[in-house]
Protein backbone atom coordinates (compact mmCIF):
# COMPACT_ATOMS: atom_id res chain seq x y z
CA UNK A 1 41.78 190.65 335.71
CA UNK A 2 38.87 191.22 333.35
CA UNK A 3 41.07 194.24 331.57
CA UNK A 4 43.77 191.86 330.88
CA UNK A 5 41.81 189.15 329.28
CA UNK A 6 40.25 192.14 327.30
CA UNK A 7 43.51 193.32 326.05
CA UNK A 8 45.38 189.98 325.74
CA UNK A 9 42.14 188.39 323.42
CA UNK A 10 42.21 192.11 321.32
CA UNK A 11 46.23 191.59 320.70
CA UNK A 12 46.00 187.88 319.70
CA UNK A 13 43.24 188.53 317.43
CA UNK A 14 44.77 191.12 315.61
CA UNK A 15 42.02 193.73 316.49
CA UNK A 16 43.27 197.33 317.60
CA UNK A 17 43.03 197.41 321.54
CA UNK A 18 40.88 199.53 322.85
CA UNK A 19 43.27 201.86 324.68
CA UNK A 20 45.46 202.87 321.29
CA UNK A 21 44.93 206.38 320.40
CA UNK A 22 43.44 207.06 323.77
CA UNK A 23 45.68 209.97 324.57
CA UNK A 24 44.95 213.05 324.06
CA UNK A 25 46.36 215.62 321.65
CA UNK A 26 48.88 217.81 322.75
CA UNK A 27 52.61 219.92 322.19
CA UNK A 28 53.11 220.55 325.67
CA UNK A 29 52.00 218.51 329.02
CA UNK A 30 52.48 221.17 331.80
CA UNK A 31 52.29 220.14 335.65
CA UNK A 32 51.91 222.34 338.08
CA UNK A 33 53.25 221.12 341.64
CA UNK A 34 51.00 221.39 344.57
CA UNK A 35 51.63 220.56 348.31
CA UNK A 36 49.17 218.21 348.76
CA UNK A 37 48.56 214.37 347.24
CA UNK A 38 46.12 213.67 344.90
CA UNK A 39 43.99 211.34 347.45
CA UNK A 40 43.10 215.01 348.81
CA UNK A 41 42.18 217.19 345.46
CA UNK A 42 38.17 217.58 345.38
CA UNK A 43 36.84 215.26 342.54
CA UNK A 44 36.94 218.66 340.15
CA UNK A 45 40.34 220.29 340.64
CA UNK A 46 41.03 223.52 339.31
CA UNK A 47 42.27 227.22 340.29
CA UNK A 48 42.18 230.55 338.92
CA UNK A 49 46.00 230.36 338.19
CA UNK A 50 45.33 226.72 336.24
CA UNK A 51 42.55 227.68 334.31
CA UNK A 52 43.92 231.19 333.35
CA UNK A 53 47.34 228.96 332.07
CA UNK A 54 45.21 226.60 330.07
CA UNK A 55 43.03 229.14 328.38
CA UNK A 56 46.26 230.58 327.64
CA UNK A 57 48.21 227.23 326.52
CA UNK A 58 45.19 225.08 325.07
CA UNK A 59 45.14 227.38 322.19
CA UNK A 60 48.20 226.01 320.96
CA UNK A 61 48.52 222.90 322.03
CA UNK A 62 49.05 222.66 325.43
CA UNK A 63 47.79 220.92 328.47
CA UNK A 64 47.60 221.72 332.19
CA UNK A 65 47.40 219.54 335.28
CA UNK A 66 48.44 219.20 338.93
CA UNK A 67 51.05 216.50 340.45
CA UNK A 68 52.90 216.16 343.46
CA UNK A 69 55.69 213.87 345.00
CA UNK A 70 57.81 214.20 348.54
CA UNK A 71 60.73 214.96 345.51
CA UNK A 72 59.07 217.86 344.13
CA UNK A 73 59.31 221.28 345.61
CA UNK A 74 56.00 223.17 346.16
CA UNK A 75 54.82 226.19 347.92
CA UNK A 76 52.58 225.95 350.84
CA UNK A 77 48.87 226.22 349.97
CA UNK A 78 48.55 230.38 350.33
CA UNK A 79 46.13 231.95 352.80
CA UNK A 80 45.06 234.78 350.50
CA UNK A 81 44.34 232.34 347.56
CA UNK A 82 47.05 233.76 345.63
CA UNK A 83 48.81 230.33 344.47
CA UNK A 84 52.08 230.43 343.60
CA UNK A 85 53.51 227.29 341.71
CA UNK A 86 56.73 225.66 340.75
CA UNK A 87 55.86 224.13 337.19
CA UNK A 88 57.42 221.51 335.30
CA UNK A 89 56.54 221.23 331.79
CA UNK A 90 57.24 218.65 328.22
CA UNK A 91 57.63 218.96 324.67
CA UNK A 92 59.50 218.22 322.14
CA UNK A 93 62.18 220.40 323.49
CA UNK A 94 62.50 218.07 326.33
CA UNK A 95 62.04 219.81 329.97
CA UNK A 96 61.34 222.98 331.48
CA UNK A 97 61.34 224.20 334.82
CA UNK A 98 59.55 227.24 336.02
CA UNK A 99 59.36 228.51 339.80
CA UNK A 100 57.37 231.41 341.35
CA UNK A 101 54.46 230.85 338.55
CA UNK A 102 52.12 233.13 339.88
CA UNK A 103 48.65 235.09 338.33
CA UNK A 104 50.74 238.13 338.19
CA UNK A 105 52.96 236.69 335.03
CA UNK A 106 50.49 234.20 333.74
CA UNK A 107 50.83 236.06 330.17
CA UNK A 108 55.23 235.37 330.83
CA UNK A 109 54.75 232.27 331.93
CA UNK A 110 52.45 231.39 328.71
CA UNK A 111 54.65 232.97 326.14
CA UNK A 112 57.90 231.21 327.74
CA UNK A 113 55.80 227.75 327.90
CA UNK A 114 54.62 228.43 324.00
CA UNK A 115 58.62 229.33 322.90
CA UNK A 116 59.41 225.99 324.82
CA UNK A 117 56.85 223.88 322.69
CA UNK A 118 57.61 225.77 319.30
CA UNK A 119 61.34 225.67 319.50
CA UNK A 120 61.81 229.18 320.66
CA UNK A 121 64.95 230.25 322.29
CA UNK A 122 64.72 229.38 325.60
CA UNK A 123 67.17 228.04 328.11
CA UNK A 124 65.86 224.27 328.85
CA UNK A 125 66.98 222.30 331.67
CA UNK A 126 69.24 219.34 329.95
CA UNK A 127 68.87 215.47 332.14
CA UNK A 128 68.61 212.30 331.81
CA UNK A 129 65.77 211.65 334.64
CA UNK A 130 63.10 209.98 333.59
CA UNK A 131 59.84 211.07 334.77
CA UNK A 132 56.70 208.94 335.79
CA UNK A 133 53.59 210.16 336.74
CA UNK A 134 50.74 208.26 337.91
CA UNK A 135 47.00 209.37 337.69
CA UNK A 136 45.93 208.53 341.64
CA UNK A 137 43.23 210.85 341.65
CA UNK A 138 40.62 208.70 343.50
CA UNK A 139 37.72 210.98 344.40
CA UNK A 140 37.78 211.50 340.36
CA UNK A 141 37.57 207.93 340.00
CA UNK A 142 37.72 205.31 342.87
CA UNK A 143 39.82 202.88 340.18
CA UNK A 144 42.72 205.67 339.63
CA UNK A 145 43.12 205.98 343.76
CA UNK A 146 43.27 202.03 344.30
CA UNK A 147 44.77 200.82 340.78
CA UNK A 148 46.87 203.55 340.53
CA UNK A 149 47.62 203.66 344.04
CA UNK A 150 48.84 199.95 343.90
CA UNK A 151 50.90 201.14 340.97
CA UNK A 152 52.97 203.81 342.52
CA UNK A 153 53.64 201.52 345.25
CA UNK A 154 55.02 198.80 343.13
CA UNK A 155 57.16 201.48 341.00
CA UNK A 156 58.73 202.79 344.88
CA UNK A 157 59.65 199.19 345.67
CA UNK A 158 60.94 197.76 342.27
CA UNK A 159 62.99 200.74 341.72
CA UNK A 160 64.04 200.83 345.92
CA UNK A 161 65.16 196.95 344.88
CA UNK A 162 67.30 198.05 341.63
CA UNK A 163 69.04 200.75 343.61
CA UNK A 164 69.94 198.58 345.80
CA UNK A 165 71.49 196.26 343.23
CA UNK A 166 73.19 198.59 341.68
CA UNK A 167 72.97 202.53 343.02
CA UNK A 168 74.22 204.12 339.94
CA UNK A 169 72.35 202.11 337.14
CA UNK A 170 69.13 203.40 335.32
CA UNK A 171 66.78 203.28 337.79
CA UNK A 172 68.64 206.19 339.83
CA UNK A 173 67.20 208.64 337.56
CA UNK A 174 63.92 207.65 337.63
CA UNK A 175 61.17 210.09 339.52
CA UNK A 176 57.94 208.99 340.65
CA UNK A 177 55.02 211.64 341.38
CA UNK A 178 51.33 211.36 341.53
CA UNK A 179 48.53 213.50 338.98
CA UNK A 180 44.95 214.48 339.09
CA UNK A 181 43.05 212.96 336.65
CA UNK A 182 44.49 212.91 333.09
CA UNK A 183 41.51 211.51 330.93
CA UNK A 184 40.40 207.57 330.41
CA UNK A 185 39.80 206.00 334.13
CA UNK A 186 39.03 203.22 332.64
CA UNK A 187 42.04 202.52 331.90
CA UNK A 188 43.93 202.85 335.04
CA UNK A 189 46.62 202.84 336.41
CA UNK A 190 47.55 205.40 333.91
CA UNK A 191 51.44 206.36 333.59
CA UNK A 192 52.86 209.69 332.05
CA UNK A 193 56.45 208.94 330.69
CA UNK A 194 58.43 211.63 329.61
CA UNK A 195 60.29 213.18 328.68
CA UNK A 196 59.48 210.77 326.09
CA UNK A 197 56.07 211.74 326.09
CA UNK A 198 54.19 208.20 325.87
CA UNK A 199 50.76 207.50 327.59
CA UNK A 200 50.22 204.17 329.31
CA UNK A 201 46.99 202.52 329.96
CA UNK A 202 45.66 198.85 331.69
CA UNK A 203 49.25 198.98 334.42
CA UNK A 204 48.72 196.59 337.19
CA UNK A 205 51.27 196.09 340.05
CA UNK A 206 52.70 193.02 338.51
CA UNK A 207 53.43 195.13 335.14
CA UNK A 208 55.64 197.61 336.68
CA UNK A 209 59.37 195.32 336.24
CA UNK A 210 58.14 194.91 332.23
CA UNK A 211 57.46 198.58 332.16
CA UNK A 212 61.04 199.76 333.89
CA UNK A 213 62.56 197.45 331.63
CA UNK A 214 61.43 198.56 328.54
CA UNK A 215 61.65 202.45 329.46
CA UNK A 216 65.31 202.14 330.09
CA UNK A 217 65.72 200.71 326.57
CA UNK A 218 64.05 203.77 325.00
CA UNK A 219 67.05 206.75 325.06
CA UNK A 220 65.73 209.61 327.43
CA UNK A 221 64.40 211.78 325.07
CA UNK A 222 61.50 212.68 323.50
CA UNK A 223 59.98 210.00 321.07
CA UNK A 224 59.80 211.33 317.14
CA UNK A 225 56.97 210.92 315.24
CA UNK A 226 57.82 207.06 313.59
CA UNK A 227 59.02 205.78 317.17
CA UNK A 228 57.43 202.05 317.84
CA UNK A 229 55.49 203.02 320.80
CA UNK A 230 56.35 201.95 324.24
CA UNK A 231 54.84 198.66 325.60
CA UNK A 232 52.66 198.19 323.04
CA UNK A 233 50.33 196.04 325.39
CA UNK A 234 49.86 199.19 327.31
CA UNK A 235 50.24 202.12 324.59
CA UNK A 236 47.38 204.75 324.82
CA UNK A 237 49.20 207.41 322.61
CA UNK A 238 52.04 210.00 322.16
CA UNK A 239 52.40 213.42 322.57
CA UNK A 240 52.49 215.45 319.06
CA UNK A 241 49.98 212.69 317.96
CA UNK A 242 46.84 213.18 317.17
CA UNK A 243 44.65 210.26 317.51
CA UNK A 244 44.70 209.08 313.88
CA UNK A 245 48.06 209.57 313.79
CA UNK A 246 48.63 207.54 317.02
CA UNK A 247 46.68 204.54 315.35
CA UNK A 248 48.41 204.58 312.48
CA UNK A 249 51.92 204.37 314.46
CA UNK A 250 50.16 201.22 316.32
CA UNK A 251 48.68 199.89 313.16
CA UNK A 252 52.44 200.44 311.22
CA UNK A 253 54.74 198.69 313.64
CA UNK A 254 52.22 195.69 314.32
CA UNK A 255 52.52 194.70 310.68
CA UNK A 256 56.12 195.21 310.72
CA UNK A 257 56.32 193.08 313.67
């Protein structure tokens, strides 16, 4: 409750909340699908495969993490240590969708995920699924596992509720998976929205219905540069920000307002 009062007193005042420009800067946000929740990473999670992509992919822009839902498809955790990944990454470009992401084409996978970002030609998968993800990672931080715990929950049964109201509205194409730690604990429950790309910060349970609502006004795509953000209450950033840039945004469309 003491986050709210925070962020209600900093909007009222006219003061820039504390979570704006929060997110950090990147082209391309690349998830890498594993077989197991987030409530059972180690509180540092990385492998060889995820560190070689990000030393590859950082360089330019890009940004490498772990997620899982029952949705996504994943290969079972290897015996040998060799890892092989399905991969779903955003940009710009919208979505891409890699399988058999393995360390034996790291360097393809790379070059492929850099053409994606750039504007390369590369074949893109086209939908109109919007994609959630939820930072649950509680041995990083014991307020991501319950907050954003609670969170997920509440997205499962407002959206189980809509479908059932009406099976072939918006919230059909809406998909729900968990993510290791993505930066700013603090400010859980954290939600990834893309493909538009916006960062969400301060979520409770009982802000999930606002947060639907105001996603499925947004056209599934990713936001441009001079897009008011999304839920301003709860706006951390954008990707293809950088954090002055994301202030300024903020800053811009609260004096229009």
């Amino acid at each position: 409750m003491l986050r709210h009062v925070r962020r209600l007193a900093t909007s009222a005042t006219g003061a820039l909340p504390d979570l704006v420009g929060t997110a950090p800067s990147h082209r391309s946000y690349i998830f890498l699908h594993t077989p197991q929740p987030p409530s059972e990473y180690p509180a540092r999670y990385a492998t060889p495969l995820q560190r070689a992509l990000l030393l590859r992919t950082v360089k330019w822009g890009g940004s490498v993490n772990f997620s899982w839902s029952p949705e996504q498809p994943a290969y079972p955790i290897a015996a040998s240590g060799d890892q092989a990944y399905h991969l779903t990454a955003f940009s710009r470009n919208g979505r891409l969708a890699l399988e058999g992401v393995r360390m034996e084409n790291v360097e393809e996978v790379a070059k492929r995920l850099q053409e994606h970002a750039e504007g390369g030609a590369i074949a893109v998968k086209k939908d109109e699924d919007v994609h959630l993800y939820v930072c649950t990672h509680g041995s990083r931080d014991c307020r991501c596992g319950d907050t954003g715990g609670a969170v997920v929950r509440a997205l499962q049964e407002e959206l189980k509720r809509r479908n059932a109201q009406d099976p072939n509205g918006p919230s059909s194409r809406v998909k729900v998976a968990e993510t290791a730690h993505v930066g700013g604990h603090k400010y859980a429950a954290n939600i990834l929205v893309y493909p538009h790309g916006e960062w969400l910060g301060y979520v409770e349970p009982e802000d999930v219905p606002a947060v639907l609502d105001a996603v499925f006004k947004r056209p599934t795509r990713p936001a441009s540069a001079s897009d008011p953000p999304l839920c301003p209450p709860h706006w951390r950033g954008r990707m293809g920000l950088a954090k002055d840039e994301q202030i300024e945004l903020f800053q811009a469309t609260a004096q229009a307002a």
